[in-house]
PDB file of N, CA and C in Angstrom:
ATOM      1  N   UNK A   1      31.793 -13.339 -12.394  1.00  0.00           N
ATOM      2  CA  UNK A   1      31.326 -13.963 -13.626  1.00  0.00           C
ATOM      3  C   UNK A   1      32.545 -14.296 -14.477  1.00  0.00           C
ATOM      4  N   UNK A   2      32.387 -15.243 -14.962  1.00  0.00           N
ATOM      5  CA  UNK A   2      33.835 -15.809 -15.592  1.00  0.00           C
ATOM      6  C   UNK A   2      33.911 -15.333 -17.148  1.00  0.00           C
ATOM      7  N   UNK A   3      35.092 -15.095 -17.162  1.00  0.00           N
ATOM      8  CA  UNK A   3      34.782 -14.413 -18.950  1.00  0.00           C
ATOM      9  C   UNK A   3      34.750 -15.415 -19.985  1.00  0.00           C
ATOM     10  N   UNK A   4      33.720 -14.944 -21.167  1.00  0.00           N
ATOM     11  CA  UNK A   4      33.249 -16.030 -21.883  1.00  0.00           C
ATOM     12  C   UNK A   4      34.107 -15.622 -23.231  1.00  0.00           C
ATOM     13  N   UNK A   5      34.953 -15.420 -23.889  1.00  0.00           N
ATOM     14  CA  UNK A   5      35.837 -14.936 -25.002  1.00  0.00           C
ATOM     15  C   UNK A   5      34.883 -13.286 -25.370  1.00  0.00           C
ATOM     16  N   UNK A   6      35.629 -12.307 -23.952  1.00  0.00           N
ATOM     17  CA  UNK A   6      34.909 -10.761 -24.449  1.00  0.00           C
ATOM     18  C   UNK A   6      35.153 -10.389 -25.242  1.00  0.00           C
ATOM     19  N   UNK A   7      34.812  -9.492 -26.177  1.00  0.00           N
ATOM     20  CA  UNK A   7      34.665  -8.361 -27.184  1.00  0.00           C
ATOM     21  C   UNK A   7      34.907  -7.086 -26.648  1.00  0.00           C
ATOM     22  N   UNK A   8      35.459  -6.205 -27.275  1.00  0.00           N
ATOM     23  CA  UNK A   8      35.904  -5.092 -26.555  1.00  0.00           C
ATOM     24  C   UNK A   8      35.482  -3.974 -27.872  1.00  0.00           C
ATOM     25  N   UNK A   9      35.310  -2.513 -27.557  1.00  0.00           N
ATOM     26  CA  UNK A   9      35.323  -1.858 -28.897  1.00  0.00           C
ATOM     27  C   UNK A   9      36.364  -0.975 -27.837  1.00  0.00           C
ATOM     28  N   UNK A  10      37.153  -0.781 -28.892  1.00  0.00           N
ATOM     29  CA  UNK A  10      38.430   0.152 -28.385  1.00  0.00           C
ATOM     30  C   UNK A  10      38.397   1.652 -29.069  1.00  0.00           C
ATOM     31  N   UNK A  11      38.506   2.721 -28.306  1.00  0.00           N
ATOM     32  CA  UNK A  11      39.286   4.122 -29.152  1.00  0.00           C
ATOM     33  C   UNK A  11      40.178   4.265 -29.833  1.00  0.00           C
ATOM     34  N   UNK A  12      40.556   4.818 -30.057  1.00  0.00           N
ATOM     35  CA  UNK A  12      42.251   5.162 -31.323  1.00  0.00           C
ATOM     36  C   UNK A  12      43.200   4.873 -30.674  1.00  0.00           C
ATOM     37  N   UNK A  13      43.334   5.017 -29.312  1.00  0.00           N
ATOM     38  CA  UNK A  13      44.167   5.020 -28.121  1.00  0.00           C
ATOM     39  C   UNK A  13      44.448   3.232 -27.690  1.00  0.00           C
ATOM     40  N   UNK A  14      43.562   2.732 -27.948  1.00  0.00           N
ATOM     41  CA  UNK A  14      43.588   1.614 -27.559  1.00  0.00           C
ATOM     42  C   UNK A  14      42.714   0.917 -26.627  1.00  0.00           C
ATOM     43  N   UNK A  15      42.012   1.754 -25.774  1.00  0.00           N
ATOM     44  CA  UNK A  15      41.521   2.040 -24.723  1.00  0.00           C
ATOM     45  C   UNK A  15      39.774   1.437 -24.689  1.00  0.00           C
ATOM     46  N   UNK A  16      39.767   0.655 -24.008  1.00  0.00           N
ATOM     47  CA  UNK A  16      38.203  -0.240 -24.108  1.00  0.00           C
ATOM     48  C   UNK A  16      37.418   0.690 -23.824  1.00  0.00           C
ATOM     49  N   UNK A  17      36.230   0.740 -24.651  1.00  0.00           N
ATOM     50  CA  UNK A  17      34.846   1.661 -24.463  1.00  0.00           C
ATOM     51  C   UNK A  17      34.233   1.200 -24.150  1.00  0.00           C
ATOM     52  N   UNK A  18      33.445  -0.232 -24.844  1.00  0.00           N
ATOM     53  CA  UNK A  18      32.532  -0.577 -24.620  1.00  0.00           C
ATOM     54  C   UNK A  18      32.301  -2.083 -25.175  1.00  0.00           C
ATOM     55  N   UNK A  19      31.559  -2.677 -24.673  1.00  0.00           N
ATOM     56  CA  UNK A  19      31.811  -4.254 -24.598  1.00  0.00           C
ATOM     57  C   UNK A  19      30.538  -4.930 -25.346  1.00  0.00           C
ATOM     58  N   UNK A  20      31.154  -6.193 -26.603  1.00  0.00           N
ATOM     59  CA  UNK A  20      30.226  -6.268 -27.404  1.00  0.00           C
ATOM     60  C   UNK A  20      29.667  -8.005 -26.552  1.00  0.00           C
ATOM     61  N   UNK A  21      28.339  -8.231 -26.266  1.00  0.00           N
ATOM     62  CA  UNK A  21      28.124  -9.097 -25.371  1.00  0.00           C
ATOM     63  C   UNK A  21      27.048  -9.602 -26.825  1.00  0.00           C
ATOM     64  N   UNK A  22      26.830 -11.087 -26.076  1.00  0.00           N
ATOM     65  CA  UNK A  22      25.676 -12.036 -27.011  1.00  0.00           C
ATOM     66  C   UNK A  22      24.485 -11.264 -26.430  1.00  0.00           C
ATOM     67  N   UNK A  23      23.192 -11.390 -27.424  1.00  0.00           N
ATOM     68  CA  UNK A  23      22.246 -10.683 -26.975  1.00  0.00           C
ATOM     69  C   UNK A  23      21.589 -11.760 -25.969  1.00  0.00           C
ATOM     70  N   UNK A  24      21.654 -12.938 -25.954  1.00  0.00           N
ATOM     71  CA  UNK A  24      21.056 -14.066 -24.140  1.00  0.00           C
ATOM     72  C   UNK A  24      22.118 -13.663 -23.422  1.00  0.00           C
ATOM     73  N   UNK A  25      23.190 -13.385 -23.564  1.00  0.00           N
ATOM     74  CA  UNK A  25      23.771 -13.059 -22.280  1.00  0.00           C
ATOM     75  C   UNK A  25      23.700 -11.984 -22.219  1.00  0.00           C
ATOM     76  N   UNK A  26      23.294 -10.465 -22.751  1.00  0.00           N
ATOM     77  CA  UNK A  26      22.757  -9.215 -22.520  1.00  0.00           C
ATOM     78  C   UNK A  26      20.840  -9.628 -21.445  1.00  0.00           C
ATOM     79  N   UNK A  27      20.284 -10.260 -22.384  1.00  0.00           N
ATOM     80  CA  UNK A  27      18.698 -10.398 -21.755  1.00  0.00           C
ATOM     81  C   UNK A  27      19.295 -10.905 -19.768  1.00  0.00           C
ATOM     82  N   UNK A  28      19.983 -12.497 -19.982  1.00  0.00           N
ATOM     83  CA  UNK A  28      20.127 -12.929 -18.730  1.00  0.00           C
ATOM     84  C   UNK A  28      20.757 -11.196 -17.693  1.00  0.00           C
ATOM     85  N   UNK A  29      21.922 -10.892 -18.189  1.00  0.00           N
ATOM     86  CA  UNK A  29      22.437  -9.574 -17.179  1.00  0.00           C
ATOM     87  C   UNK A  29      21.085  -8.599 -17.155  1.00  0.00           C
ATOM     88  N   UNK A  30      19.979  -8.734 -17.542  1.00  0.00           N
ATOM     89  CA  UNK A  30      19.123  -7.621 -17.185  1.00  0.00           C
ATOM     90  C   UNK A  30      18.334  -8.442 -16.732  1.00  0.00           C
ATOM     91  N   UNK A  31      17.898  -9.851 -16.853  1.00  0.00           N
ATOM     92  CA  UNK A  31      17.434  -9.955 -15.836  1.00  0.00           C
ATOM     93  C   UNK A  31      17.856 -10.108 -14.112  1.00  0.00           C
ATOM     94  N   UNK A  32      18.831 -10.784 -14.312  1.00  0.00           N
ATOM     95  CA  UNK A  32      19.960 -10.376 -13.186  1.00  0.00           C
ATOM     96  C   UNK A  32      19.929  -9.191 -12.527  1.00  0.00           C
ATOM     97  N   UNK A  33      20.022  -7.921 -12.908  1.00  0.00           N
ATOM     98  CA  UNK A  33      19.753  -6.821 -12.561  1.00  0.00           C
ATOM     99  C   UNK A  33      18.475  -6.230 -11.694  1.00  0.00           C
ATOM    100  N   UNK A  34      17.172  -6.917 -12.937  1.00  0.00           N
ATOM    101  CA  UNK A  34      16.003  -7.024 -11.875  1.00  0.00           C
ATOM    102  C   UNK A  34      16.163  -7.586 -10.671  1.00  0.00           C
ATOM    103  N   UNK A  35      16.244  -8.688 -10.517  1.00  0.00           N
ATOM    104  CA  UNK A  35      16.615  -9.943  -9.051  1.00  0.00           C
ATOM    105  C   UNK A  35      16.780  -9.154  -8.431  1.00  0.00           C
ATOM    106  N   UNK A  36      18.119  -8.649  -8.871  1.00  0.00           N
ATOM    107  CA  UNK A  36      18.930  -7.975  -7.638  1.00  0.00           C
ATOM    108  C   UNK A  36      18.243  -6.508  -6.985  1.00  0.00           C
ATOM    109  N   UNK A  37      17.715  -5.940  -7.831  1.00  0.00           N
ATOM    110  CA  UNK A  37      16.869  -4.712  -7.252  1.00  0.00           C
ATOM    111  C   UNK A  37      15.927  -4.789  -6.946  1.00  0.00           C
ATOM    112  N   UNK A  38      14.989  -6.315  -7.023  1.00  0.00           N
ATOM    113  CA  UNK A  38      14.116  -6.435  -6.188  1.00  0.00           C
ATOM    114  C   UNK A  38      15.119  -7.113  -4.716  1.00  0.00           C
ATOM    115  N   UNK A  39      15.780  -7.450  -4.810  1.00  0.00           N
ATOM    116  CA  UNK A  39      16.136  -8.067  -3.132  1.00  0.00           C
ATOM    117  C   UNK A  39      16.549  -6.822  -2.476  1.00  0.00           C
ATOM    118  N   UNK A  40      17.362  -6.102  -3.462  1.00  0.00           N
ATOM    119  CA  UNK A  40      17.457  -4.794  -2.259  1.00  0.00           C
ATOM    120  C   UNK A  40      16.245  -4.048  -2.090  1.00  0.00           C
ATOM    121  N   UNK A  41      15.426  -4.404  -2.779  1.00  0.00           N
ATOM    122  CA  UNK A  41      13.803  -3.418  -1.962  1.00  0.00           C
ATOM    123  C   UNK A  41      13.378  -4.045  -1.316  1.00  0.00           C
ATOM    124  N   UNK A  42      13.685  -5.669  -1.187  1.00  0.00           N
ATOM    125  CA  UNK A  42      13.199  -6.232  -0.059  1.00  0.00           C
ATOM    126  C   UNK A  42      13.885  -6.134   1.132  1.00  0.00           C
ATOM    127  N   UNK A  43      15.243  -6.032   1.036  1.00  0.00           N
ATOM    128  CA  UNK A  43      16.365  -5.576   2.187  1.00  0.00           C
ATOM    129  C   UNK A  43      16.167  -4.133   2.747  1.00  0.00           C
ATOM    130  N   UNK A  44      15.904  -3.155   1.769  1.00  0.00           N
ATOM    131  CA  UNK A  44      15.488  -1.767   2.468  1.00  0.00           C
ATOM    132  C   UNK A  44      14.406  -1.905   3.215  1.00  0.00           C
ATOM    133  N   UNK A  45      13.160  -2.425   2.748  1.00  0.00           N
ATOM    134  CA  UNK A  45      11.716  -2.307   3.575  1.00  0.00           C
ATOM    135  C   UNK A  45      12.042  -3.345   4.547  1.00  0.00           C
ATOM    136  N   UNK A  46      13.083  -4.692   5.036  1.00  0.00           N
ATOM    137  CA  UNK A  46      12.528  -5.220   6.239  1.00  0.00           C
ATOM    138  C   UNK A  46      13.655  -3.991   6.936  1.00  0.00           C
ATOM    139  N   UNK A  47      14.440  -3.713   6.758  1.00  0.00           N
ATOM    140  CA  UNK A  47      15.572  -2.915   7.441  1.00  0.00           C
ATOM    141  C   UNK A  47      14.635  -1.359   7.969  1.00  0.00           C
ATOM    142  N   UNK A  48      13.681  -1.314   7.113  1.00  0.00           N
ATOM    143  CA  UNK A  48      12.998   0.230   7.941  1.00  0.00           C
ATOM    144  C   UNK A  48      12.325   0.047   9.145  1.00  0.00           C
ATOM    145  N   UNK A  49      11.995  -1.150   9.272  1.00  0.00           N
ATOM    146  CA  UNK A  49      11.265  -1.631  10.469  1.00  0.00           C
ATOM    147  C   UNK A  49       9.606  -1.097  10.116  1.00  0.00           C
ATOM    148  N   UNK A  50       9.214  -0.788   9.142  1.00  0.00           N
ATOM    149  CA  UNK A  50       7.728  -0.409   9.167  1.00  0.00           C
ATOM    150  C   UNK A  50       6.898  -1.536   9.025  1.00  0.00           C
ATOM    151  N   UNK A  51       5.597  -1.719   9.471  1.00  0.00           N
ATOM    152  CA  UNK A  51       4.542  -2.435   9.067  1.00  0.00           C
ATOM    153  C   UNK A  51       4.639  -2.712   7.625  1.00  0.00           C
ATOM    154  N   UNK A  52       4.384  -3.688   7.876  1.00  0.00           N
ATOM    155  CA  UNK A  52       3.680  -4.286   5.934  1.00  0.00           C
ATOM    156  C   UNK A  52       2.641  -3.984   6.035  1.00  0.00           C
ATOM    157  N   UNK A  53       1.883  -3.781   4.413  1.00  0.00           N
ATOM    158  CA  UNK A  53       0.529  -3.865   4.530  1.00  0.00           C
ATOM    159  C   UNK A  53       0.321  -5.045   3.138  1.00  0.00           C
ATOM    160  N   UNK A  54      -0.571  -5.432   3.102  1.00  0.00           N
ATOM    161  CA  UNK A  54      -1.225  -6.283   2.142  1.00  0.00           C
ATOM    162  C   UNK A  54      -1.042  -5.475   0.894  1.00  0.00           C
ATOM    163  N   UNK A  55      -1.067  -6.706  -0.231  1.00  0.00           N
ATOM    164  CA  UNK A  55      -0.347  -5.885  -1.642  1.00  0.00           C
ATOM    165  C   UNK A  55      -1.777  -4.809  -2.116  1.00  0.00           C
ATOM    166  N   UNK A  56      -2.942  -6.250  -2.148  1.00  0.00           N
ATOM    167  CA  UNK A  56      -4.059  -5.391  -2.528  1.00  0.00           C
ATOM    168  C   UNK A  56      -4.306  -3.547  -2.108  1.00  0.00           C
ATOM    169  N   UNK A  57      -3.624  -3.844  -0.969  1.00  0.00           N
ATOM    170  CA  UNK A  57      -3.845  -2.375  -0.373  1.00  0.00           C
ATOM    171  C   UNK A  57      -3.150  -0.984  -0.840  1.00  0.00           C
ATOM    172  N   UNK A  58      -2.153  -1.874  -0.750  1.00  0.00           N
ATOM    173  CA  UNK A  58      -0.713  -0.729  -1.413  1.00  0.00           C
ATOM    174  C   UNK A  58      -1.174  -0.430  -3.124  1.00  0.00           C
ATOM    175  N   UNK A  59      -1.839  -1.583  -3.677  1.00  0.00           N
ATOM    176  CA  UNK A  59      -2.270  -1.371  -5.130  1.00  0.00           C
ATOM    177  C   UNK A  59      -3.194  -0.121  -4.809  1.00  0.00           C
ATOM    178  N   UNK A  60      -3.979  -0.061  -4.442  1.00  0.00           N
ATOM    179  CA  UNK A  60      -5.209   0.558  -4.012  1.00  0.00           C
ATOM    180  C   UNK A  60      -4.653   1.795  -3.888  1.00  0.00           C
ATOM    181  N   UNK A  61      -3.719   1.751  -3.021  1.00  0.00           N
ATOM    182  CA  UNK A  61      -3.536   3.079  -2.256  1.00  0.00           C
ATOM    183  C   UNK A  61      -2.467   3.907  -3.547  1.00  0.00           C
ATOM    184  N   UNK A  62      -1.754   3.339  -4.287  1.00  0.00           N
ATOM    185  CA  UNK A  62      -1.201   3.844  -5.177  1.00  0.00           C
ATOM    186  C   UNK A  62      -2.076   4.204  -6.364  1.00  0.00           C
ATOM    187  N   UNK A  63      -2.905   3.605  -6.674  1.00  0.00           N
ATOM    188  CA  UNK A  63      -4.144   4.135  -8.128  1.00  0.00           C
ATOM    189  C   UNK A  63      -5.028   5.092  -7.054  1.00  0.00           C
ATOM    190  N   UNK A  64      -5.140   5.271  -6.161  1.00  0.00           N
ATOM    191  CA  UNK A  64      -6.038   6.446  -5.856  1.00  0.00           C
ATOM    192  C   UNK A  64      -5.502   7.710  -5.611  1.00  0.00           C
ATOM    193  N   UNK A  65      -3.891   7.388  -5.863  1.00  0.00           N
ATOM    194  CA  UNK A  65      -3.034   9.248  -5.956  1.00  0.00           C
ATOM    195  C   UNK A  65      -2.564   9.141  -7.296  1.00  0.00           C
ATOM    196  N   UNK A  66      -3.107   8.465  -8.365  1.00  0.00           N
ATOM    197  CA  UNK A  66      -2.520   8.440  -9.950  1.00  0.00           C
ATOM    198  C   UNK A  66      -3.627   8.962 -10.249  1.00  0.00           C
ATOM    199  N   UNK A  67      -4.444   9.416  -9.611  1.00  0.00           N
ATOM    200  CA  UNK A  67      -6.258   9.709 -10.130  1.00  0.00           C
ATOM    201  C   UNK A  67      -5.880  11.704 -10.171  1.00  0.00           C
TER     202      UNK A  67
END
């Protein structure tokens, strides 16, 4: 990602803590974040080699152990 003029908050030391970002480019990096952790749950489950099942089902099957 190319830097867009960063913000830095520094210690006494000099030393970067923590980084002051626009709040759309805070929202976009979280959504970014989602994306990406849904592709790796899609990369883990074809990589296990298990059956799929239909979503309806998996819905199903998850509200009947929240009971």
């Amino acid at each position: 990602m190319p830097a867009h003029g960063e913000r830095y908050v520094v210690d006494e030391n000099g030393k970067r803590v923590s980084v002051v970002l626009d709040i759309e480019e805070y929202k976009k990096l979280l959504d970014d974040l989602d994306e990406l952790d849904a592709i790796r749950a899609f990369d883990r489950a074809k990589a296990s080699g298990e059956k799929a099942i239909p979503l309806e089902r998996a819905v199903a099957d998850i509200e009947s152990r929240q009971r």
